[in-house]
N, C-alpha and C. Protein backbone atom coordinates (compact mmCIF):
# COMPACT_ATOMS: atom_id res chain seq x y z
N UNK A 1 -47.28 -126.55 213.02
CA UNK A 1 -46.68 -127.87 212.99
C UNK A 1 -46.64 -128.44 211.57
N UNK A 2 -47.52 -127.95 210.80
CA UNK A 2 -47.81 -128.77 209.52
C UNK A 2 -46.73 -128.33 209.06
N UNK A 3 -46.26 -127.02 208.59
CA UNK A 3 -45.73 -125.75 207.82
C UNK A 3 -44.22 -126.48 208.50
N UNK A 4 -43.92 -127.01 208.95
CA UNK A 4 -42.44 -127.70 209.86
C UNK A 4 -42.12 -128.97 208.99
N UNK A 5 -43.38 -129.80 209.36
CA UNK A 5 -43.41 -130.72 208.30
C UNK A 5 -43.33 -130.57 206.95
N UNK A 6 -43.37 -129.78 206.41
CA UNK A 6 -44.04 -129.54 204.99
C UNK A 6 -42.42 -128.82 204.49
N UNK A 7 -41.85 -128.17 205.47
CA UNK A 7 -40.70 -127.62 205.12
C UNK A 7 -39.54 -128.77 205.20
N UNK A 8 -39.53 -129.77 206.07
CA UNK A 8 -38.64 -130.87 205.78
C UNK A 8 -39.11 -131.59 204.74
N UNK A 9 -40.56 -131.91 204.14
CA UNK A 9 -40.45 -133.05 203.20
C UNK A 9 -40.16 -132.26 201.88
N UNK A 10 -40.07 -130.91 201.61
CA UNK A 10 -39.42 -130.36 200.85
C UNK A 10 -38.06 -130.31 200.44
N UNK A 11 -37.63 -130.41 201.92
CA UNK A 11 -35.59 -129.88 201.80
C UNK A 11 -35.35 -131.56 201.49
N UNK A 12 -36.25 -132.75 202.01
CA UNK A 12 -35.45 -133.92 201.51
C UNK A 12 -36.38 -134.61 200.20
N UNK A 13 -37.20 -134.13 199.50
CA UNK A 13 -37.15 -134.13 197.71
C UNK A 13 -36.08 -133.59 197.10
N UNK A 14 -35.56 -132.23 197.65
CA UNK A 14 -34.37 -131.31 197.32
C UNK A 14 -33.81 -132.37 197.00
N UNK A 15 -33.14 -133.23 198.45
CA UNK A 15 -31.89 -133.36 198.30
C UNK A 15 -31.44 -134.89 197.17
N UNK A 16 -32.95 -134.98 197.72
CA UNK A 16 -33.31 -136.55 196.60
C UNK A 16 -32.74 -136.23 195.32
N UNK A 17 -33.61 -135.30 194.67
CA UNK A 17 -33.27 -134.79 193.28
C UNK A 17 -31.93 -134.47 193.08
N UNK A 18 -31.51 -133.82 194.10
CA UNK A 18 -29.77 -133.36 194.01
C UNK A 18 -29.16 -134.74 193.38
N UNK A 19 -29.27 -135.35 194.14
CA UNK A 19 -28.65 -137.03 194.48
C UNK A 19 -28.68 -137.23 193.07
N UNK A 20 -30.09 -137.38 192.79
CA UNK A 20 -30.27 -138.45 191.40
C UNK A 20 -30.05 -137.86 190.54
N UNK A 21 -30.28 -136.79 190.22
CA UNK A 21 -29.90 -135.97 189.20
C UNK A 21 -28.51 -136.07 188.56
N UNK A 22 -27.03 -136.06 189.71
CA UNK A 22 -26.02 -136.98 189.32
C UNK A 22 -25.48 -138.04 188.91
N UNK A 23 -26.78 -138.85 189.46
CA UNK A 23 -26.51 -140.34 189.23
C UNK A 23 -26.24 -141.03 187.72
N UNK A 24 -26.52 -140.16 186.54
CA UNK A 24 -26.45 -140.60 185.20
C UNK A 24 -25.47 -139.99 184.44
N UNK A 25 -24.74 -138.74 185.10
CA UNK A 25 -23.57 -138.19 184.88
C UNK A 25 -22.76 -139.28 185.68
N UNK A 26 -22.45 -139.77 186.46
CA UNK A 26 -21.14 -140.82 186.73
C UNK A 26 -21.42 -141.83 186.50
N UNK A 27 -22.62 -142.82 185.57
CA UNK A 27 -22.55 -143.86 185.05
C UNK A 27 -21.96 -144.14 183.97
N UNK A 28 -21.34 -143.69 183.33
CA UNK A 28 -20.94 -143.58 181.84
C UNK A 28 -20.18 -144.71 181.89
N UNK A 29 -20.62 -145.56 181.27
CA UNK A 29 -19.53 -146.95 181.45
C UNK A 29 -19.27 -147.56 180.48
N UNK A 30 -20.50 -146.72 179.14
CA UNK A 30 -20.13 -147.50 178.28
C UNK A 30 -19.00 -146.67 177.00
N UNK A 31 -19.37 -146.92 175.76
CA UNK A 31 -18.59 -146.57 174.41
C UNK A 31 -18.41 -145.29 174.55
N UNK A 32 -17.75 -144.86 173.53
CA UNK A 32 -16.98 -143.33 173.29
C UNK A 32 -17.93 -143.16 171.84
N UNK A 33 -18.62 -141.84 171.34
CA UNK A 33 -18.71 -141.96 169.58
C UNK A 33 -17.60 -141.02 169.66
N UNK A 34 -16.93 -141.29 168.34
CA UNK A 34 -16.11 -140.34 168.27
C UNK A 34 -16.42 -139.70 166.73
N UNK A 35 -16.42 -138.39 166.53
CA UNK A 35 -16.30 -137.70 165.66
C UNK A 35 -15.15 -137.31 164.74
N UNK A 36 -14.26 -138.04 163.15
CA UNK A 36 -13.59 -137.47 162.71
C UNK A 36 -13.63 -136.40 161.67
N UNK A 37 -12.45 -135.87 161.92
CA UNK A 37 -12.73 -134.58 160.52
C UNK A 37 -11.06 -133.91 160.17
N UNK A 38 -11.12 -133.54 158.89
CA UNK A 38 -9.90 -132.50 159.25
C UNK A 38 -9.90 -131.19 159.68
N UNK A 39 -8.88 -131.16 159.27
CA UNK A 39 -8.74 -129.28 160.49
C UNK A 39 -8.88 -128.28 159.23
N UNK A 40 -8.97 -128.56 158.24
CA UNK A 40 -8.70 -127.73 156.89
C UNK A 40 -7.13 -127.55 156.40
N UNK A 41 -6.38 -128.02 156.87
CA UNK A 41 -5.28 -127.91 156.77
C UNK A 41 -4.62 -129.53 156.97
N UNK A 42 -3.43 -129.68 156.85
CA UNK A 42 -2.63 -131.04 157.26
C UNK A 42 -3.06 -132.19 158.75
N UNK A 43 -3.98 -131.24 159.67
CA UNK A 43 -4.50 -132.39 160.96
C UNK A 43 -5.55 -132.48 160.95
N UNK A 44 -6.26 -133.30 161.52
CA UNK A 44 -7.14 -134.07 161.77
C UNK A 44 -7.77 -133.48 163.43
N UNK A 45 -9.16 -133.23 163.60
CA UNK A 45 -9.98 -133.26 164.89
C UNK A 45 -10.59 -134.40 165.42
N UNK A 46 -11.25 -134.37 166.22
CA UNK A 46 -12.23 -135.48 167.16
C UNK A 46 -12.60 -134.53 168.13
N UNK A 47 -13.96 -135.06 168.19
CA UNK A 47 -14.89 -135.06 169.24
C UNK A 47 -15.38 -136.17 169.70
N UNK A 48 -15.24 -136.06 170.75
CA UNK A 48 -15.48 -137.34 171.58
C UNK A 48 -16.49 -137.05 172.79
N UNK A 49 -18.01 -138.07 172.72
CA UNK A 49 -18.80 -137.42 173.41
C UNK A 49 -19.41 -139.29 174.24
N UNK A 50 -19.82 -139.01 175.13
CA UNK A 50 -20.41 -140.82 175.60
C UNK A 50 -21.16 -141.33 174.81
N UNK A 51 -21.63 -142.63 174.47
CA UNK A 51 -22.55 -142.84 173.28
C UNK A 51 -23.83 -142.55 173.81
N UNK A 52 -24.26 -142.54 175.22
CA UNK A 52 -25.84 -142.03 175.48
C UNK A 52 -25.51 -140.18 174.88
N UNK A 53 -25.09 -139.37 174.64
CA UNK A 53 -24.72 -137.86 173.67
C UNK A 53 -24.34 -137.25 175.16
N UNK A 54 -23.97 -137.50 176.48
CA UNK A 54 -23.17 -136.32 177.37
C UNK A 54 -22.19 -136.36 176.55
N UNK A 55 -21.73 -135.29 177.00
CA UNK A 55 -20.09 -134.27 177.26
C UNK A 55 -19.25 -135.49 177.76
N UNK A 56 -18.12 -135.38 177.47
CA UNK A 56 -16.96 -135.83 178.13
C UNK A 56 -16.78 -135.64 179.06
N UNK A 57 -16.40 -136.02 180.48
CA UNK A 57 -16.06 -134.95 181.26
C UNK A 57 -15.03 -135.35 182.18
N UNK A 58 -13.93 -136.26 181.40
CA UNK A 58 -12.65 -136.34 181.48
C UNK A 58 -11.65 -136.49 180.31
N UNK A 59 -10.44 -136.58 180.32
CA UNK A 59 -9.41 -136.85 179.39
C UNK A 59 -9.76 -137.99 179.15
N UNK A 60 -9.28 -138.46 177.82
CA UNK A 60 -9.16 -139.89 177.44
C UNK A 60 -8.08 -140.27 176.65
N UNK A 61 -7.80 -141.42 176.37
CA UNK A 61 -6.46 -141.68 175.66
C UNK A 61 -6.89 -141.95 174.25
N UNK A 62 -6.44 -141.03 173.09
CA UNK A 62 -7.44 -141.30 171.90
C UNK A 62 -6.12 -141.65 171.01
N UNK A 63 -6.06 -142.06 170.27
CA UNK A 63 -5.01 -142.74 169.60
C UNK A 63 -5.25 -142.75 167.82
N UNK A 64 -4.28 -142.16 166.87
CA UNK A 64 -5.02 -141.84 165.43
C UNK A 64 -3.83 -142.66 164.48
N UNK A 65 -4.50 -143.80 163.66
CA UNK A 65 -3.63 -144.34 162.25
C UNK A 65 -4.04 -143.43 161.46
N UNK A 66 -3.36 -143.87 159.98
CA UNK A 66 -4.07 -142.49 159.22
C UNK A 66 -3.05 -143.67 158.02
N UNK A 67 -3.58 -143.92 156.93
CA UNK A 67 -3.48 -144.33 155.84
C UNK A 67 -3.49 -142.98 154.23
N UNK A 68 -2.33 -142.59 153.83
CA UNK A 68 -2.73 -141.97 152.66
C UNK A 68 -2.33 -142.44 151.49
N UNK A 69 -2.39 -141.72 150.53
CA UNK A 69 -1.96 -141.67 149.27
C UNK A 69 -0.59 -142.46 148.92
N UNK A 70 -0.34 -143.91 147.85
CA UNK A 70 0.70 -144.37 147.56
C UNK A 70 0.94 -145.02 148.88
N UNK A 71 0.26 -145.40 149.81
CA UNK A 71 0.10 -146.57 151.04
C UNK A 71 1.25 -145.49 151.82
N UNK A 72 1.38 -144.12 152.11
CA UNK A 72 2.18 -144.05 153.59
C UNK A 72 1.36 -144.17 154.42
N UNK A 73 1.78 -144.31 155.11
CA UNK A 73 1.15 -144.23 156.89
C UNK A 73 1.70 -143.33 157.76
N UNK A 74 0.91 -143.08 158.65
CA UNK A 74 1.21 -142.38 159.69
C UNK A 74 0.32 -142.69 160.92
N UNK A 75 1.24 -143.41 162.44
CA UNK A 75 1.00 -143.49 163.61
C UNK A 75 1.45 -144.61 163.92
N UNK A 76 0.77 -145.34 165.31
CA UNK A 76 -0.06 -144.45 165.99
C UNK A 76 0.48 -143.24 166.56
N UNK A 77 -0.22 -142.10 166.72
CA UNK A 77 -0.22 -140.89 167.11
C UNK A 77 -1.13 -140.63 168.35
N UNK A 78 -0.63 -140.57 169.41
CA UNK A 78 -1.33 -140.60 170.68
C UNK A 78 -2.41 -138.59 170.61
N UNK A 79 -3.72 -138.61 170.32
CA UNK A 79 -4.17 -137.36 170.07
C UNK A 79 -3.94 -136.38 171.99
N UNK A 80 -3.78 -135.23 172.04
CA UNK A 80 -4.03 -133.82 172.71
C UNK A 80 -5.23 -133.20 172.65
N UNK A 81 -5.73 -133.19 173.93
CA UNK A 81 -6.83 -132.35 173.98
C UNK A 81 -7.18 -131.17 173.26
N UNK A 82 -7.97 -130.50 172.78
CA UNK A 82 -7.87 -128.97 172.12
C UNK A 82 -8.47 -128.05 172.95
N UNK A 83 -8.24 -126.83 172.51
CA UNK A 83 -8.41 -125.46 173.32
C UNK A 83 -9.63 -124.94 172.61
N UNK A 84 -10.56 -126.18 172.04
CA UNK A 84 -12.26 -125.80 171.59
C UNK A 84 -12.91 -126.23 172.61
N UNK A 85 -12.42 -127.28 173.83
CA UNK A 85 -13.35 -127.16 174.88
C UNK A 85 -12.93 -128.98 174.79
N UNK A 86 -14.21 -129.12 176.19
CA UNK A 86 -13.95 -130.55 176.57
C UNK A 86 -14.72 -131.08 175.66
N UNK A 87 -13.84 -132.57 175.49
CA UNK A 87 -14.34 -133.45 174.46
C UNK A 87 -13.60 -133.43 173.09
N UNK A 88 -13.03 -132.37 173.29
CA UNK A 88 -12.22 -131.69 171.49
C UNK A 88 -10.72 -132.26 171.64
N UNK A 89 -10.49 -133.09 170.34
CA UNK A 89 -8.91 -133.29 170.16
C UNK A 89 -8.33 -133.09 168.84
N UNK A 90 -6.94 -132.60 168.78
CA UNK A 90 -6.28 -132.50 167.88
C UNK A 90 -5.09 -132.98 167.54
N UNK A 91 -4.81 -133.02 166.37
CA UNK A 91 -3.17 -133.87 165.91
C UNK A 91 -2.21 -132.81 165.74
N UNK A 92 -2.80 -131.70 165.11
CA UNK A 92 -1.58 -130.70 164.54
C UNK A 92 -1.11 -131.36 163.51
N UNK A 93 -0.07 -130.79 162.76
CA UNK A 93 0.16 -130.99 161.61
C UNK A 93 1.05 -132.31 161.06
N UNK A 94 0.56 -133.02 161.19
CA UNK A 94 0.77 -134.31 160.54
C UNK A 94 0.45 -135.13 159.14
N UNK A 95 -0.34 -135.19 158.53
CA UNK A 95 -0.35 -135.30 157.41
C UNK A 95 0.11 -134.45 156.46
N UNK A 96 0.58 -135.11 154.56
CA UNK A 96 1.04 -134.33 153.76
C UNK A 96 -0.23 -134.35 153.13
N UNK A 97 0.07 -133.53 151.74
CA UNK A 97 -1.69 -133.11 150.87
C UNK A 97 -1.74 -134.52 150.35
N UNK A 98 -3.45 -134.78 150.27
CA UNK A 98 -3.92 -135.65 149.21
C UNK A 98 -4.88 -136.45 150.01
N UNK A 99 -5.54 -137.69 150.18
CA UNK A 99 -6.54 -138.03 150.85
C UNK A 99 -6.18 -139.22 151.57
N UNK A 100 -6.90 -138.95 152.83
CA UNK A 100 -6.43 -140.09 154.16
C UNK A 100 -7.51 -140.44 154.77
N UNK A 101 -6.99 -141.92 155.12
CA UNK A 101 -7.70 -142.80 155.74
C UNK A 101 -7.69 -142.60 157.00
N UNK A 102 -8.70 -142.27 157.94
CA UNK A 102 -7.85 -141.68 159.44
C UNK A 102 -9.00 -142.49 160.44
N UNK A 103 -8.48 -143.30 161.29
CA UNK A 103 -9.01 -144.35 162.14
C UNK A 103 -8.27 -143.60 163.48
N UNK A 104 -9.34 -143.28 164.66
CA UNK A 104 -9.38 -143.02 166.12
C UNK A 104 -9.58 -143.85 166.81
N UNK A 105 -9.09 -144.76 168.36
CA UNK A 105 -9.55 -145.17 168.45
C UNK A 105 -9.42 -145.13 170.00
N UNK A 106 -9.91 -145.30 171.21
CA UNK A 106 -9.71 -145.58 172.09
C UNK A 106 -9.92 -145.95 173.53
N UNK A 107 -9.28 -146.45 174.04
CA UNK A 107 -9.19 -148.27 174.89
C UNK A 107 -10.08 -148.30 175.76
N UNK A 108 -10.27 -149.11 176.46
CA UNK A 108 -10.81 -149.92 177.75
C UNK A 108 -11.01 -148.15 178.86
N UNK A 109 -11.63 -148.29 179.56
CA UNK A 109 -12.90 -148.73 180.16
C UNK A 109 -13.80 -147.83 179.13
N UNK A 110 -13.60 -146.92 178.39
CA UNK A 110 -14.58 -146.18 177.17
C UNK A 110 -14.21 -146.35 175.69
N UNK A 111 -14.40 -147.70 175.64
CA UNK A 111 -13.93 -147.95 174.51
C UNK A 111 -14.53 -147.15 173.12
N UNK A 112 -13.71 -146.78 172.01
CA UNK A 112 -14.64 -146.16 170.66
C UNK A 112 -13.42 -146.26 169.78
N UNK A 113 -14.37 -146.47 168.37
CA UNK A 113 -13.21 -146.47 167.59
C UNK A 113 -14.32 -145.65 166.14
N UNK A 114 -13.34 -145.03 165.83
CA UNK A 114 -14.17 -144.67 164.42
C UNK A 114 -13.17 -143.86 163.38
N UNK A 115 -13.72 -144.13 162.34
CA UNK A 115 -13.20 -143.84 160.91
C UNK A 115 -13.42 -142.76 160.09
N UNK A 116 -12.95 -142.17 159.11
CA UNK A 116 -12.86 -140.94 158.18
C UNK A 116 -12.27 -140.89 157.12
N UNK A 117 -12.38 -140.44 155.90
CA UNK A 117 -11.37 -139.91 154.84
C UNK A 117 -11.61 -138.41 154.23
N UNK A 118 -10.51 -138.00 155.36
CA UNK A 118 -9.84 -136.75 155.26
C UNK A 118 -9.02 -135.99 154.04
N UNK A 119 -9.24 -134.93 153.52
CA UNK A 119 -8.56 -134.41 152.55
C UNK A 119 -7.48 -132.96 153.54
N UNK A 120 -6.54 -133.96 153.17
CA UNK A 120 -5.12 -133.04 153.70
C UNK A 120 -4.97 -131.83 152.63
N UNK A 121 -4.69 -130.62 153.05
CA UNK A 121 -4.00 -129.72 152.17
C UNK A 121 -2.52 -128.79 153.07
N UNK A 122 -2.48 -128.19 152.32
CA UNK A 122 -1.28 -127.03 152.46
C UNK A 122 -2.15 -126.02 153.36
N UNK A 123 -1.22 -125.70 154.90
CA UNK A 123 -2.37 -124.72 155.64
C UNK A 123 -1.65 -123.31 154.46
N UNK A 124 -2.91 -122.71 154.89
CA UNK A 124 -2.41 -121.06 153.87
C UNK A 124 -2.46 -120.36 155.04
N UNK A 125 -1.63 -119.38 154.81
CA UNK A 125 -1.79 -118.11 155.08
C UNK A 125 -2.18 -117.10 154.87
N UNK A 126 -2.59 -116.32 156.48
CA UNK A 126 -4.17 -115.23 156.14
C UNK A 126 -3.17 -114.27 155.15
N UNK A 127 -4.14 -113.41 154.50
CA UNK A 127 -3.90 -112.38 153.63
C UNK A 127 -3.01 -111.35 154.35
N UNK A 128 -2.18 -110.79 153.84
CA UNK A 128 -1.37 -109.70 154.30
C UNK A 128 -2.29 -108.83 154.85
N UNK A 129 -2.21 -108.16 156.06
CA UNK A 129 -3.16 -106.57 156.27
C UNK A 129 -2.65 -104.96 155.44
N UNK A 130 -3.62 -105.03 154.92
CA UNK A 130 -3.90 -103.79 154.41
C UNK A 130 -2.67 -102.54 155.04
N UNK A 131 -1.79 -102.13 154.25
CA UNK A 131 -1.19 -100.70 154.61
C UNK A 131 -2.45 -99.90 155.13
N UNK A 132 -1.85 -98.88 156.42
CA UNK A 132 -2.86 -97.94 156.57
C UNK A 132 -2.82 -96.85 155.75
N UNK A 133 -4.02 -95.92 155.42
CA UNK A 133 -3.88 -94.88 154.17
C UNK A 133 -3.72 -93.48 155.38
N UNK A 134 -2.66 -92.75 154.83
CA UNK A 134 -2.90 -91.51 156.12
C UNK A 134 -3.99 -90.64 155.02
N UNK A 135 -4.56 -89.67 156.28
CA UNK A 135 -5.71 -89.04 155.95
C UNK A 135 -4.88 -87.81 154.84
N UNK A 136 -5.81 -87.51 153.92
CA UNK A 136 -5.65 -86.47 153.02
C UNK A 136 -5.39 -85.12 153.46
N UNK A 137 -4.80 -83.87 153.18
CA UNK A 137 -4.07 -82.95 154.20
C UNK A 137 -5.45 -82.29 153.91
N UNK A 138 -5.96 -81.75 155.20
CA UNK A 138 -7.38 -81.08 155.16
C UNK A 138 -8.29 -81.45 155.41
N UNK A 139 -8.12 -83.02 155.77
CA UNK A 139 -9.44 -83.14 156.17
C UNK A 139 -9.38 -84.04 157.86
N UNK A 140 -10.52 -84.31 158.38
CA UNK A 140 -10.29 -84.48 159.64
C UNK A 140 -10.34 -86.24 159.69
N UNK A 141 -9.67 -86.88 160.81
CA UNK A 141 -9.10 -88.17 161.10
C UNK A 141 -10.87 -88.71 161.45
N UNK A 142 -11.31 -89.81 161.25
CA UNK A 142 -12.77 -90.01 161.56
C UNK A 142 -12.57 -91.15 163.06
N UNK A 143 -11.23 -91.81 163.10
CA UNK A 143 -11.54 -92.06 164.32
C UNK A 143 -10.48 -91.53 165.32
N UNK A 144 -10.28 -90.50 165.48
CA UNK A 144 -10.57 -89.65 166.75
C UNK A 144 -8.95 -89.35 166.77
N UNK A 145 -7.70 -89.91 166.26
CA UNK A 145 -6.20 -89.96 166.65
C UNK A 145 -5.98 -88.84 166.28
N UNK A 146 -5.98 -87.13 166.48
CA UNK A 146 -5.41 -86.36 166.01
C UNK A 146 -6.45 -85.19 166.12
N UNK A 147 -7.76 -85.67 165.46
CA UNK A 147 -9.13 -84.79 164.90
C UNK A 147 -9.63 -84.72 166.19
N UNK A 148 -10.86 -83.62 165.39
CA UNK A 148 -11.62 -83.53 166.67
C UNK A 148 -12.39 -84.17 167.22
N UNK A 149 -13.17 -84.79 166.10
CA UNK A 149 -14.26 -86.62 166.42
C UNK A 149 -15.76 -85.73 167.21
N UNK A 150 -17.02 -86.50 167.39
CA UNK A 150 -17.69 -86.70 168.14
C UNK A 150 -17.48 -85.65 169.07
N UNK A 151 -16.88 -85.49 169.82
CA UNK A 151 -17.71 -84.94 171.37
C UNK A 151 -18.05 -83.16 171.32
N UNK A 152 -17.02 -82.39 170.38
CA UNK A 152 -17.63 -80.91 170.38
C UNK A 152 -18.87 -80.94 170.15
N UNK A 153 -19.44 -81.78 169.21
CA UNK A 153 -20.60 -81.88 168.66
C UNK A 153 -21.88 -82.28 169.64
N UNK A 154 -21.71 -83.22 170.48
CA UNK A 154 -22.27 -83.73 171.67
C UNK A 154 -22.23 -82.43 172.62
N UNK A 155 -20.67 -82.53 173.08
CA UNK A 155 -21.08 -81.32 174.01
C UNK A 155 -22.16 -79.76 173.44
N UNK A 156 -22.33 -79.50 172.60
CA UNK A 156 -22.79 -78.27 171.76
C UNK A 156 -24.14 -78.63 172.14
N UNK A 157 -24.69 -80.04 171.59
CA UNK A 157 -25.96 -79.98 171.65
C UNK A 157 -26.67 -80.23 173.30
N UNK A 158 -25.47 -80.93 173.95
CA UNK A 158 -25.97 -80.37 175.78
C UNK A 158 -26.10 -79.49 176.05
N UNK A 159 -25.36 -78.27 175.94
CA UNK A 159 -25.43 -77.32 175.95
C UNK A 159 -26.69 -76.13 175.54
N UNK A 160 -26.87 -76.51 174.29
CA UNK A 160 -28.58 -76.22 174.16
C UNK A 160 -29.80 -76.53 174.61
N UNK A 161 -29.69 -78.09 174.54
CA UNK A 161 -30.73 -78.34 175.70
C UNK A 161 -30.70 -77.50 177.08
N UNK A 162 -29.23 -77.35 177.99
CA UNK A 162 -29.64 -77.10 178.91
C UNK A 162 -30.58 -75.62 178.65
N UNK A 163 -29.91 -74.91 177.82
CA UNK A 163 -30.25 -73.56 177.42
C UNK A 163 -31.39 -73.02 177.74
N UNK A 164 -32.24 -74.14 176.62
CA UNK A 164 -33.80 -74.27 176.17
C UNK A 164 -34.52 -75.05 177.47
N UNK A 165 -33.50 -75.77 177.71
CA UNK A 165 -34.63 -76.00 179.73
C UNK A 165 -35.01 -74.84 180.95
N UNK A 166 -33.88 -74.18 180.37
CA UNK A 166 -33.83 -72.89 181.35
C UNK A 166 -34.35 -71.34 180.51
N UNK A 167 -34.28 -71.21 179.82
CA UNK A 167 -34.73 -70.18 178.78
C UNK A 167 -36.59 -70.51 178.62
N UNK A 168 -37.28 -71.75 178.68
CA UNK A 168 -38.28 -71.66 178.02
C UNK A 168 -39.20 -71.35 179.69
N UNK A 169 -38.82 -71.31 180.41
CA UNK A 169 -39.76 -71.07 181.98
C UNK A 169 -39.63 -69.37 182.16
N UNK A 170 -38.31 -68.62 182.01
CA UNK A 170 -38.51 -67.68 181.92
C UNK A 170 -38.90 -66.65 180.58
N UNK A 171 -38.93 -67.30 180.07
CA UNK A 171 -39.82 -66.38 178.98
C UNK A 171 -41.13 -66.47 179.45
N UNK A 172 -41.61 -67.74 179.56
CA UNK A 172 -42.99 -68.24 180.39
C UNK A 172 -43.34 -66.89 181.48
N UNK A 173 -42.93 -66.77 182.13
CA UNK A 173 -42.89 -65.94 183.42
C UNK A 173 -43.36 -64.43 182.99
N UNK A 174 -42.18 -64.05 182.12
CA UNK A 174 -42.47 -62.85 181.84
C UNK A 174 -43.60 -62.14 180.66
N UNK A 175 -44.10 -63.46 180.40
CA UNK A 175 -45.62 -63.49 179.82
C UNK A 175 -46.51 -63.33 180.51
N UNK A 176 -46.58 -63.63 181.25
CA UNK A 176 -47.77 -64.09 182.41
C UNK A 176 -48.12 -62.94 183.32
C-alpha cells in the first residue's frame, strides 16, 4: 500500500515540475537586448535575446536606421530572420563603405532598442581555388582515382596474419 502511495506522490512532483518548469519560458513580457554588429561586409546583424538572457523563441519585428558618412541615411529597414539560428537577424547588403551609425529597434509587447557604429566595407571575394596539379608520369595517384592506394597493402598484411594464426599451431604439433 505504501509503495502505491509513494508511486503517485512521485508521478504528481513529476508533473508539478513539468508544469513549473515552463512557467518562466512563457513569461517573457518584458524588453528585448538586442545585440548590434556588422557582418564584415556592407550589413549589419542582431541578436536578439529576452532581457532576463533566454533565447527568443519567436519572430519579432526588428526594424534598423543606420546614419553614415556625409549624413546619408538609410531606413527604416524592416530586419529578416537569419539562417544562424533563432534570435539571429540580418540586413544583407545595405550599407556603402565607411562608418555607420546603426540603431535597432523593436515595438510593443517586447520592446528593445539599441545602438552601434559599424564599419561598412566592400564584401571580397574568396580566393580563386587552386588549379589541380596532375600527378607526374610514374608515379602513383595518393588518393586512390586511378592508383592503387591503401588496400593491396591491407589486404597483404591480412593475409599474413591469417597465415601466422594457422602456421604457428602446426608447427607446434609437429614438435611435440
Amino acid at each position: 500500500m505504501t509503495r502505491t502511495w509513494q508511486a503517485v506522490a512521485a508521478a504528481l512532483v513529476g508533473l508539478a515540475l513539468a508544469f513549473l518548469s515552463t512557467a518562466p519560458a512563457a513569461a517573457h513580457t518584458g524588453k528585448l537586448k538586442l545585440t548590434v554588429a556588422g557582418d564584415g561586409a556592407d550589413g549589419v546583424t542582431v541578436q536578439a535575446v529576452y532581457a532576463d538572457g533566454h533565447r527568443l523563441d519567436k519572430v519579432v519585428r526588428l526594424t534598423l536606421t543606420a546614419t553614415g558618412p556625409d549624413g546619408r541615411r538609410v531606413g527604416p529597414v524592416q530586419l529578416e530572420p537569419a539562417a544562424e539560428g533563432q534570435g539571429f537577424y540580418a540586413s544583407g547588403p545595405i550599407l556603402s563603405p565607411g562608418r555607420w551609425q546603426v540603431t535597432v529597434s523593436a515595438p510593443a509587447p517586447h520592446r528593445g532598442e539599441a545602438s552601434a557604429e559599424v564599419e561598412a566595407r566592400n564584401a571580397q571575394s574568396p580566393p580563386p581555388a587552386p588549379a589541380p596539379v596532375a600527378p607526374a608520369a610514374g608515379t602513383r595517384d595518393p588518393a586512390g582515382d586511378g592508383g592503387v592506394g591503401w588496400w593491396p597493402l591491407a589486404l597483404a598484411g591480412l593475409g599474413l596474419a591469417v597465415l601466422a594464426a594457422v602456421a604457428v599451431p602446426l608447427v607446434r604439433r609437429r614438435r611435440a
